[in-house]
PDB file of N, CA and C in Angstrom:
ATOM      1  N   UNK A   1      77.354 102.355 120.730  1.00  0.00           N
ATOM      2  CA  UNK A   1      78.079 101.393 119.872  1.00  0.00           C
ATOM      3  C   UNK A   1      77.307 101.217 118.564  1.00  0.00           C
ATOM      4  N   UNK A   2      77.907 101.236 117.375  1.00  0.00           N
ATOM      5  CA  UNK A   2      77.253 101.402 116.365  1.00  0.00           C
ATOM      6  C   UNK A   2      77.212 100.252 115.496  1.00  0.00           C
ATOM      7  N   UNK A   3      76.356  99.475 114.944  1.00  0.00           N
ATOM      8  CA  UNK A   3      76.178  97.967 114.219  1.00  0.00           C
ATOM      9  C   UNK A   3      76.809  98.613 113.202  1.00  0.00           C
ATOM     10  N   UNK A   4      77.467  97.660 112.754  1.00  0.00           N
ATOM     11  CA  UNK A   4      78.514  97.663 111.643  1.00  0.00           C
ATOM     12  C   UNK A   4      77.763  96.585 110.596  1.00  0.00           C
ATOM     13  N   UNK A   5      77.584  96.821 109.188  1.00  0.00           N
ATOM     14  CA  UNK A   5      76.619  95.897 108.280  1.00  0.00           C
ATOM     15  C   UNK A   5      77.923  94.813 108.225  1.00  0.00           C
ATOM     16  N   UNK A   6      77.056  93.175 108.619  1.00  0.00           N
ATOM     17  CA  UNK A   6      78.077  92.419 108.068  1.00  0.00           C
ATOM     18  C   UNK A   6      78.933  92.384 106.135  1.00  0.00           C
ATOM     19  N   UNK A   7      78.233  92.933 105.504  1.00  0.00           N
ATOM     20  CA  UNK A   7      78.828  92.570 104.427  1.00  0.00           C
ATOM     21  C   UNK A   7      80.054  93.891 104.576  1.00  0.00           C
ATOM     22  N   UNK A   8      79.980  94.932 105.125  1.00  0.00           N
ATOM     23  CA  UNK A   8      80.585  95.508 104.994  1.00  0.00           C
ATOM     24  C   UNK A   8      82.345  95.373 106.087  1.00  0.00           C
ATOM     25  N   UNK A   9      81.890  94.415 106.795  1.00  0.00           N
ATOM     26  CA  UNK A   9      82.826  93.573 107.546  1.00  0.00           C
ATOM     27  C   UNK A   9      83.766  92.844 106.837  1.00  0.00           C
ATOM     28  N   UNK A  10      82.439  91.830 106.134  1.00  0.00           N
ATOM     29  CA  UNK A  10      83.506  91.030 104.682  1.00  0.00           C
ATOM     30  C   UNK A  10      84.280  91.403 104.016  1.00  0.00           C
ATOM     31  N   UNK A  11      83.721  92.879 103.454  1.00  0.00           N
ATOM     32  CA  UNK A  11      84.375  93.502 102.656  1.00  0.00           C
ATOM     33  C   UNK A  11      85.995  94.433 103.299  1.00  0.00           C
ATOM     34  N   UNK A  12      85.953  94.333 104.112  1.00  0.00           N
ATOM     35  CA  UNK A  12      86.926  95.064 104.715  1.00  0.00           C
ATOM     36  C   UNK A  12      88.084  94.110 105.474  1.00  0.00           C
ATOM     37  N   UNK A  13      87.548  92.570 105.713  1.00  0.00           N
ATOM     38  CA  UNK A  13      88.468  91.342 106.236  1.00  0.00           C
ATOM     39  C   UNK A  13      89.184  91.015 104.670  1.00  0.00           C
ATOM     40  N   UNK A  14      88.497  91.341 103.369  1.00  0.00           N
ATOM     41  CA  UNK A  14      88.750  90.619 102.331  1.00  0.00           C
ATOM     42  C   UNK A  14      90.167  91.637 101.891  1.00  0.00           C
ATOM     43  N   UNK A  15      89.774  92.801 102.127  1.00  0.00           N
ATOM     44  CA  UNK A  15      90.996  94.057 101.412  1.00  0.00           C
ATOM     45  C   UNK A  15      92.140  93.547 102.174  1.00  0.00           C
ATOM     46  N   UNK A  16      91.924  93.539 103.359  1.00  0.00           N
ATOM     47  CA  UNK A  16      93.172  93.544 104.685  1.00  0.00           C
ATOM     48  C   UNK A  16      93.715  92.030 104.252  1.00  0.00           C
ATOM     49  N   UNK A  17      93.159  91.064 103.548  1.00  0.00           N
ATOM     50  CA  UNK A  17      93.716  89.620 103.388  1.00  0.00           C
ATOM     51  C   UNK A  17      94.410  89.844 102.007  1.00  0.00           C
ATOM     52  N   UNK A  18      94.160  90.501 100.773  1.00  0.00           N
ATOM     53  CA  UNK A  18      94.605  90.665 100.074  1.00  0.00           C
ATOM     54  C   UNK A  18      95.486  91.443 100.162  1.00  0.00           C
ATOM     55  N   UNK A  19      95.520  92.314 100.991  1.00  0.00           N
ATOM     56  CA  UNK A  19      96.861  93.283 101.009  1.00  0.00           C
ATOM     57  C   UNK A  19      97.821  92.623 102.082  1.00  0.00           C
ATOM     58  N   UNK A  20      97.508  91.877 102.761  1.00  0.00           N
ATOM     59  CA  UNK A  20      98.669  91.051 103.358  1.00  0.00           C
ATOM     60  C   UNK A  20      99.267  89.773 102.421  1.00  0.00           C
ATOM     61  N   UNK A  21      98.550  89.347 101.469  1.00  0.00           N
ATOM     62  CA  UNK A  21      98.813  88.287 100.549  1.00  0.00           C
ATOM     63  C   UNK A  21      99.704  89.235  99.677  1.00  0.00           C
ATOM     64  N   UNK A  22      99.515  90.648  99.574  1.00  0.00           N
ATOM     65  CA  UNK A  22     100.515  91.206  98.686  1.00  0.00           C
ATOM     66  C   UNK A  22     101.612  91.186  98.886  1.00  0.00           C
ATOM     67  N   UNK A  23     101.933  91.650 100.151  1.00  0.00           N
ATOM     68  CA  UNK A  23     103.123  91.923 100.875  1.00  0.00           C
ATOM     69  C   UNK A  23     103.858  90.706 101.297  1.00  0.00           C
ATOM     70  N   UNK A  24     103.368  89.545 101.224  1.00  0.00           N
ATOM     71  CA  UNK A  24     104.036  88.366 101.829  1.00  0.00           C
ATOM     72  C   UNK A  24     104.515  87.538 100.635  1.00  0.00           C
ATOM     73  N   UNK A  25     103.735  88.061  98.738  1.00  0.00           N
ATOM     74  CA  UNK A  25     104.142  87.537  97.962  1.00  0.00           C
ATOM     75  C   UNK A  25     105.706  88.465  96.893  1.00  0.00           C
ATOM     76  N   UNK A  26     105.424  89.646  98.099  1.00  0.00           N
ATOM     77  CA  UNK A  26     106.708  90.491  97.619  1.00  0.00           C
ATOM     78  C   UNK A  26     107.455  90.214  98.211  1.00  0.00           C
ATOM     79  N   UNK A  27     107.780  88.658  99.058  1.00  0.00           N
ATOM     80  CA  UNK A  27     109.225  88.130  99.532  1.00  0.00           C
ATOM     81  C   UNK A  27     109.859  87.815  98.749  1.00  0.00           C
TER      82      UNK A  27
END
């Protein structure tokens, strides 16, 4: 099992929140 760097966690919760904020503001 391989440690995953937290910032690089952040960085990857932050894309996936913005790209769902995209799609939910293209209602």
């Amino acid at each position: 099992m391989e440690w995953t760097k937290p910032e690089f966690v952040e960085v990857k919760m932050d894309a996936e929140i913005n790209s769902y904020q995209d799609d939910f503001s293209g209602i």
